[in-house]
C-alpha atoms as a PDB file:
ATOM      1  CA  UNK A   1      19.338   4.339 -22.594  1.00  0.00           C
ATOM      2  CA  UNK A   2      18.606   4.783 -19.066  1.00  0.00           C
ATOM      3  CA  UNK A   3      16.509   2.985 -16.995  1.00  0.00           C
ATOM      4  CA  UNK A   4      14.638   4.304 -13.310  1.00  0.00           C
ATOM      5  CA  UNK A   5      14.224   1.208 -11.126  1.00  0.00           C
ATOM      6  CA  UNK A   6      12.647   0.878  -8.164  1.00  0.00           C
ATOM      7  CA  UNK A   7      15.109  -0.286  -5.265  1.00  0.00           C
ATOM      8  CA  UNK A   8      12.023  -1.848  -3.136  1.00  0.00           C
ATOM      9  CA  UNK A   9      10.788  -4.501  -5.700  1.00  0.00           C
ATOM     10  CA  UNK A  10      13.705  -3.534  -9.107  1.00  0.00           C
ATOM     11  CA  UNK A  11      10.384  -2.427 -11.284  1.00  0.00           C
ATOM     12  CA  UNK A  12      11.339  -0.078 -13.923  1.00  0.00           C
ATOM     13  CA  UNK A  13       8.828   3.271 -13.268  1.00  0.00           C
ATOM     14  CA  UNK A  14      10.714   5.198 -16.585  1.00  0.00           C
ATOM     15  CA  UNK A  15      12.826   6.004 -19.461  1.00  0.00           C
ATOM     16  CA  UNK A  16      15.466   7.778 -21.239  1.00  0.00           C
ATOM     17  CA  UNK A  17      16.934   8.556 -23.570  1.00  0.00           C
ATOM     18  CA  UNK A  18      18.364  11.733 -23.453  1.00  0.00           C
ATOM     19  CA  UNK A  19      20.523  11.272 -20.286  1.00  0.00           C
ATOM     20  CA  UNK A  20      24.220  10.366 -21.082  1.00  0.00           C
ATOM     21  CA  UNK A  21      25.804   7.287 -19.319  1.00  0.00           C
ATOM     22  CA  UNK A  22      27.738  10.159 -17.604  1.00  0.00           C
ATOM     23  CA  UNK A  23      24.865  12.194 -16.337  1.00  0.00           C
ATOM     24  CA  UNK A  24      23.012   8.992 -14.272  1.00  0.00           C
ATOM     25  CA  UNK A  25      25.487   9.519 -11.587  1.00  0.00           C
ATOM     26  CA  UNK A  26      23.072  12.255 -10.041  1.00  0.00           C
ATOM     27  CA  UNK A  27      20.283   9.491 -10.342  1.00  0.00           C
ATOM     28  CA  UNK A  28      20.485   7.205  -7.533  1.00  0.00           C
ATOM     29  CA  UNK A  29      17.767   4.905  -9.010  1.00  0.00           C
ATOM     30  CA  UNK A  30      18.743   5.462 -12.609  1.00  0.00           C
ATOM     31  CA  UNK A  31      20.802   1.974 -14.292  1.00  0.00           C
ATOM     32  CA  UNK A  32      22.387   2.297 -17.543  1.00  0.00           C
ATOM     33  CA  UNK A  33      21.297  -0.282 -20.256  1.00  0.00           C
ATOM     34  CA  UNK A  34      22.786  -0.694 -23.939  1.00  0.00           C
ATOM     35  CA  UNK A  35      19.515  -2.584 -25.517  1.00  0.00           C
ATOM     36  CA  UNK A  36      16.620  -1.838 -26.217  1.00  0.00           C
ATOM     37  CA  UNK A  37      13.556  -1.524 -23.607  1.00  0.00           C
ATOM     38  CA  UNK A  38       9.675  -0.336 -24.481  1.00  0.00           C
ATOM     39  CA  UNK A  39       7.225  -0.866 -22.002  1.00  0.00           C
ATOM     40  CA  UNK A  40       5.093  -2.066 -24.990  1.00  0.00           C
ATOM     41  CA  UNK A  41       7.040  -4.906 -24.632  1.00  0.00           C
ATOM     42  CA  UNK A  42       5.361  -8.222 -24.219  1.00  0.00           C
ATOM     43  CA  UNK A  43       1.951  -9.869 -24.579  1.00  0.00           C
ATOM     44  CA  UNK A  44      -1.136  -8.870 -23.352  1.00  0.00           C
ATOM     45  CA  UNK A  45      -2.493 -11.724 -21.352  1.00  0.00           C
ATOM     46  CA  UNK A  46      -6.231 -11.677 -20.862  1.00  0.00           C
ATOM     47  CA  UNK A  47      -6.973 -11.276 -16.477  1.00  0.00           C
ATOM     48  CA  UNK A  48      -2.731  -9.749 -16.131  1.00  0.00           C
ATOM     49  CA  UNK A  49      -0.922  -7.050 -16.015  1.00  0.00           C
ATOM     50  CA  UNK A  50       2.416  -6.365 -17.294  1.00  0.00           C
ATOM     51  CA  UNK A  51       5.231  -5.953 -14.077  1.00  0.00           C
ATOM     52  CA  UNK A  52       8.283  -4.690 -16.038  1.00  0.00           C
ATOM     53  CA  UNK A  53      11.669  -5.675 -13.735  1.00  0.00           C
ATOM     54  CA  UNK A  54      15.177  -5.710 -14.094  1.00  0.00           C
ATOM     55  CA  UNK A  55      17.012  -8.543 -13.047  1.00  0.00           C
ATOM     56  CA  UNK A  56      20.754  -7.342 -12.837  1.00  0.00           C
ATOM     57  CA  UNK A  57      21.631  -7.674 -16.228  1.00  0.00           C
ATOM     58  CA  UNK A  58      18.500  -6.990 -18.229  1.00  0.00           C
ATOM     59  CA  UNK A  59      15.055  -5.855 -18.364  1.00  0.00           C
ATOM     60  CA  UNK A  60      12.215  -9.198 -17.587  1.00  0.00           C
ATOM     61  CA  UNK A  61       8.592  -9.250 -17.747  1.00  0.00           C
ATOM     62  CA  UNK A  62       6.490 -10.689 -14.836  1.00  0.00           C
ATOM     63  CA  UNK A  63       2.924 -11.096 -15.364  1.00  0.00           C
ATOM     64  CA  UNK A  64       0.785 -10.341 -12.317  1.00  0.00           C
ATOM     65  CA  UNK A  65      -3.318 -10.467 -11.771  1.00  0.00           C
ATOM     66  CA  UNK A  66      -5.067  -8.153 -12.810  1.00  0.00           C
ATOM     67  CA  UNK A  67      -6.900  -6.801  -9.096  1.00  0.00           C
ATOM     68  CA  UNK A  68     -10.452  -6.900  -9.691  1.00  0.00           C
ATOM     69  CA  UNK A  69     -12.088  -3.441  -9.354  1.00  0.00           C
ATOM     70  CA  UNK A  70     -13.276  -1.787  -6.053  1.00  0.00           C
ATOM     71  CA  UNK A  71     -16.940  -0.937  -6.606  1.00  0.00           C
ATOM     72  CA  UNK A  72     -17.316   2.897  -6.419  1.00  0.00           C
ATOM     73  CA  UNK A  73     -19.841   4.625  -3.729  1.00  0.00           C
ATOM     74  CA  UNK A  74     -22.463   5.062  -6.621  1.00  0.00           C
ATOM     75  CA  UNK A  75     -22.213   1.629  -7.467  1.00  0.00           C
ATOM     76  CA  UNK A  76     -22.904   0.571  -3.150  1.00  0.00           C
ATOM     77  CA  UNK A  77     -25.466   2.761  -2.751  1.00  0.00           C
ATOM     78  CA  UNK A  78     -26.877   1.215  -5.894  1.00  0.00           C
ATOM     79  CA  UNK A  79     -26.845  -2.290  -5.009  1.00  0.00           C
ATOM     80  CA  UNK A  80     -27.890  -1.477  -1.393  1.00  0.00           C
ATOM     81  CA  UNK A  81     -31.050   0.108  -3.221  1.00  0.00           C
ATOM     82  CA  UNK A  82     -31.458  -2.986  -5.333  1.00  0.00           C
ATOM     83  CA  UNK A  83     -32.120  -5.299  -2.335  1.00  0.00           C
ATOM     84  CA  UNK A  84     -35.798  -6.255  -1.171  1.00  0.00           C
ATOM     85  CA  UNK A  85     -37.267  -5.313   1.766  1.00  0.00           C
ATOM     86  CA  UNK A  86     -36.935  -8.618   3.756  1.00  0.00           C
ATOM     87  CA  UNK A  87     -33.093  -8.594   2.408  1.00  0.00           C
ATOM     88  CA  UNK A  88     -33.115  -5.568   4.677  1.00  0.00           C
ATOM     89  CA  UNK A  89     -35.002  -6.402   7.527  1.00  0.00           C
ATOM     90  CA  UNK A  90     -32.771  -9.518   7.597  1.00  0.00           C
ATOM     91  CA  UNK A  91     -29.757  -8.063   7.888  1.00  0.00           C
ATOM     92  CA  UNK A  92     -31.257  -5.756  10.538  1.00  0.00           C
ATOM     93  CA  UNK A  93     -32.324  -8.815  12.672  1.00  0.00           C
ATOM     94  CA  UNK A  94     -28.278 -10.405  11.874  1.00  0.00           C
ATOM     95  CA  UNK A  95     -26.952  -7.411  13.598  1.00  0.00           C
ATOM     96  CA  UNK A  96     -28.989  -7.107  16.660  1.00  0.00           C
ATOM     97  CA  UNK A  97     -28.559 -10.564  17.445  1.00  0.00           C
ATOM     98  CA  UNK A  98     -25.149 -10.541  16.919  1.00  0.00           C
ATOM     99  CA  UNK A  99     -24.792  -7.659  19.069  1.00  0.00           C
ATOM    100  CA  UNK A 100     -26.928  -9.607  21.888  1.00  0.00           C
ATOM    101  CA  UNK A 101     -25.043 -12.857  21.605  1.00  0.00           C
ATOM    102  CA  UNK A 102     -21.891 -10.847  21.964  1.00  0.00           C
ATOM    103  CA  UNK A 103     -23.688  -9.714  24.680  1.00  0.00           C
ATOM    104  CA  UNK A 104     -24.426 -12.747  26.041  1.00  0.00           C
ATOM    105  CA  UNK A 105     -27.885 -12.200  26.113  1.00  0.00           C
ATOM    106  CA  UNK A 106     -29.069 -15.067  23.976  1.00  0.00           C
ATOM    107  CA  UNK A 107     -26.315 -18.372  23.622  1.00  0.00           C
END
């Protein structure tokens, strides 16, 4: 079977197996392996993803965190709508005398 690794980190991105051992030549990131590789492979581990690598001689599995989710631009506006008027006139006083301190207005 062949396998596509990445030459920046060595993460296998893919699979084969219809490409001979002959035909990876013309696949500069393509590494020829006699076992058996799934990307199924491994445990699920609650808060990690699965980082599938090769290490020279055979596939490994590195367990990474999971990155938590970037809120999307409904999700903002939502929360900014959620927040009480003196949340907001807060903030609007933070920023004006931030801006006059960095002024150096007020010390």
């Amino acid at each position: 079977m062949v396998l596509f690794v990445n030459s920046n980190d060595s993460s296998i991105y893919a699979t084969n197996y219809l490409v001979s051992k002959e035909g990876i030549k013309k696949y500069p990131d393509a590494i020829w392996y006699d076992g058996d590789f799934s990307f199924e492979q491994g445990e699920e581990k609650e808060g990690y993803t699965k980082l599938y690598k090769w290490d020279g001689e055979k596939p490994i599995i590195e367990y990474i965190p999971t990155p938590e989710p970037e809120l999307s631009q409904l999700d903002r506006i939502e929360e900014q709508l959620g927040k009480s008027q003196d949340e907001i006139r807060q903030e609007g006083a933070d920023m004006v005398m931030e801006e006059l301190v960095k002024r150096g207005l007020i010390v």
